[in-house]
C-alpha atoms as a PDB file:
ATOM      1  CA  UNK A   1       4.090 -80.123  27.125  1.00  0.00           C
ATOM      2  CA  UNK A   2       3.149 -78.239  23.457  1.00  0.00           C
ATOM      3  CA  UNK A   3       5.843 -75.731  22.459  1.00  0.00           C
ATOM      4  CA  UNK A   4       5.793 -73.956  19.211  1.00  0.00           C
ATOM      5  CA  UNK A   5       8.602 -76.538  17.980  1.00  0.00           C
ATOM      6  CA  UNK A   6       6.815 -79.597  18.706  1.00  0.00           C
ATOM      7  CA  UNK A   7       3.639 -78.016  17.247  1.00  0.00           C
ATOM      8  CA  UNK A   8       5.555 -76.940  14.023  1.00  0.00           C
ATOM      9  CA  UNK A   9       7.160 -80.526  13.664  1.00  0.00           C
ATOM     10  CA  UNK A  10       3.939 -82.137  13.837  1.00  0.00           C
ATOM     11  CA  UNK A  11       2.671 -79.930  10.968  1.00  0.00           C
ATOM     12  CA  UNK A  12       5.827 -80.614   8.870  1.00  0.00           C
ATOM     13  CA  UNK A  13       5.059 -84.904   9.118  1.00  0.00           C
ATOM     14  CA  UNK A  14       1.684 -83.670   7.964  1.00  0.00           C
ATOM     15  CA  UNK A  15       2.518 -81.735   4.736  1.00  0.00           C
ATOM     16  CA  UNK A  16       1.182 -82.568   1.603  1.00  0.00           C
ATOM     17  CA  UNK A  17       2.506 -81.370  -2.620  1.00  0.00           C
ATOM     18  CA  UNK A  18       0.182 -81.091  -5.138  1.00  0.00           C
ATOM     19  CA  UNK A  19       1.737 -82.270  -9.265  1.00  0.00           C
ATOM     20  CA  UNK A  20      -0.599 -80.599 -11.432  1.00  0.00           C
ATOM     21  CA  UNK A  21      -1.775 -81.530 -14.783  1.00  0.00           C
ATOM     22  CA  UNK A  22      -3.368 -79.438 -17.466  1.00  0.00           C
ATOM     23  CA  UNK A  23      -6.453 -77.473 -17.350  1.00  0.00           C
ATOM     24  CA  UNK A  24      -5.697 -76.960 -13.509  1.00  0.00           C
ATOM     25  CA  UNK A  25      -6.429 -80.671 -12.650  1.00  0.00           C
ATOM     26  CA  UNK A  26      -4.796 -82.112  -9.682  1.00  0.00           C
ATOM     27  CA  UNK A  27      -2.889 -85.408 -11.171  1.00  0.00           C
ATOM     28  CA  UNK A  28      -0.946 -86.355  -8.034  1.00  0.00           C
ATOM     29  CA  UNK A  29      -0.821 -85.637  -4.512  1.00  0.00           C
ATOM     30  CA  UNK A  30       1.710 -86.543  -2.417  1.00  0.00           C
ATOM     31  CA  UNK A  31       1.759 -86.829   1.487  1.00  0.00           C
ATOM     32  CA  UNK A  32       4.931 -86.532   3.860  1.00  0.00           C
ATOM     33  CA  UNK A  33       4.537 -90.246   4.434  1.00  0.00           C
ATOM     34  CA  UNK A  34       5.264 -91.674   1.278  1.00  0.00           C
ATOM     35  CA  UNK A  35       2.092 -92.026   0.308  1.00  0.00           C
ATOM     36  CA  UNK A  36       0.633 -90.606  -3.069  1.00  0.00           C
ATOM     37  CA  UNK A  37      -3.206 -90.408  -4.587  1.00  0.00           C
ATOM     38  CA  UNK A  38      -3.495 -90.289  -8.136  1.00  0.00           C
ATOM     39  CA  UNK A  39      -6.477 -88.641  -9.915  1.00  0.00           C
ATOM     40  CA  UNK A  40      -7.713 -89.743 -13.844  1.00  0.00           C
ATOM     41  CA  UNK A  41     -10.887 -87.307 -15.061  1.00  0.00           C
ATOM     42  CA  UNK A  42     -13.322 -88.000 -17.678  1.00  0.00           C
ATOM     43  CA  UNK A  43     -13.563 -85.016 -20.681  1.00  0.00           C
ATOM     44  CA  UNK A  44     -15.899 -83.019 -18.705  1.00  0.00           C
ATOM     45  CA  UNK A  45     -13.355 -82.897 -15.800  1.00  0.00           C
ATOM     46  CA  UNK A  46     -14.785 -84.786 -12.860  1.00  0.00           C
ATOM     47  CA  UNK A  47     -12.580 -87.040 -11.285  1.00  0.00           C
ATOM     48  CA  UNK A  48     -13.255 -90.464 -12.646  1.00  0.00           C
ATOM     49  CA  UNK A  49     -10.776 -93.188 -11.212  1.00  0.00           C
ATOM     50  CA  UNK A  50      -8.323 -92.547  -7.744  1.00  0.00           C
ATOM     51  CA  UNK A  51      -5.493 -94.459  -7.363  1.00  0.00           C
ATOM     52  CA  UNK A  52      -3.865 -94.683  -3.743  1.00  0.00           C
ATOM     53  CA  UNK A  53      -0.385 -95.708  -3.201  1.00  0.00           C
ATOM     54  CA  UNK A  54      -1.391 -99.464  -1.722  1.00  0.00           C
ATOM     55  CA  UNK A  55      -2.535-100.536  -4.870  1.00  0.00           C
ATOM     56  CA  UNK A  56      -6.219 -99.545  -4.533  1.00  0.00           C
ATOM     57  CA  UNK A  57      -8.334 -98.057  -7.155  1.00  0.00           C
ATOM     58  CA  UNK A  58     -11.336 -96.002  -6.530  1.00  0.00           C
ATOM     59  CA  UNK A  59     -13.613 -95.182  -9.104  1.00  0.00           C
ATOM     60  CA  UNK A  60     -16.616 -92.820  -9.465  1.00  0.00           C
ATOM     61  CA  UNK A  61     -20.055 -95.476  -8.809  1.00  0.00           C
ATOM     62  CA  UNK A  62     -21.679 -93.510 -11.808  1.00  0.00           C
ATOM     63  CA  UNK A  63     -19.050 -94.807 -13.835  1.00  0.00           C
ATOM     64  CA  UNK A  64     -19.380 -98.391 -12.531  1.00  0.00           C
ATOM     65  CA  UNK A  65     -22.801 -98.626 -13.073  1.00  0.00           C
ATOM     66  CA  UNK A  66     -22.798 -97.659 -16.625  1.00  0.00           C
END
C-alpha cells in the first residue's frame, strides 16, 4: 500500500543539493546517499572533466582526443 507518507519518504532518500561556483556553474552535486559528482569546465564553460564519488573520472572524448 502507497500513502502520501511513504510516497514523500521515498522522495526525501532521493533528494539532491546543488554547490555552485561562479558564473552560474554547477561545481558539486550532492545526492541523499552520500554520493557527490564534481564538475571542472574549460574557459568557454562546457563541462570538461566529472568526477564521481568512487574515484572515477569522466572526461569530455573531445578533450581526450586532442
Amino acid at each position: 500500500m502507497v500513502n502520501s507518507k511513504t510516497r514523500r519518504s521515498a522522495e526525501q532518500r532521493r533528494s539532491r543539493h546543488y554547490n555552485w561556483g561562479s558564473a552560474d556553474r554547477v561545481f558539486k552535486e550532492l545526492f541523499s546517499s552520500d554520493k557527490f559528482k564534481r564538475y571542472c569546465y574549460a574557459r568557454c564553460g562546457r563541462v570538461i572533466k566529472t568526477r564521481v564519488s568512487g574515484g572515477k573520472i569522466r572526461q569530455d572524448s573531445k578533450i581526450e582526443n586532442q
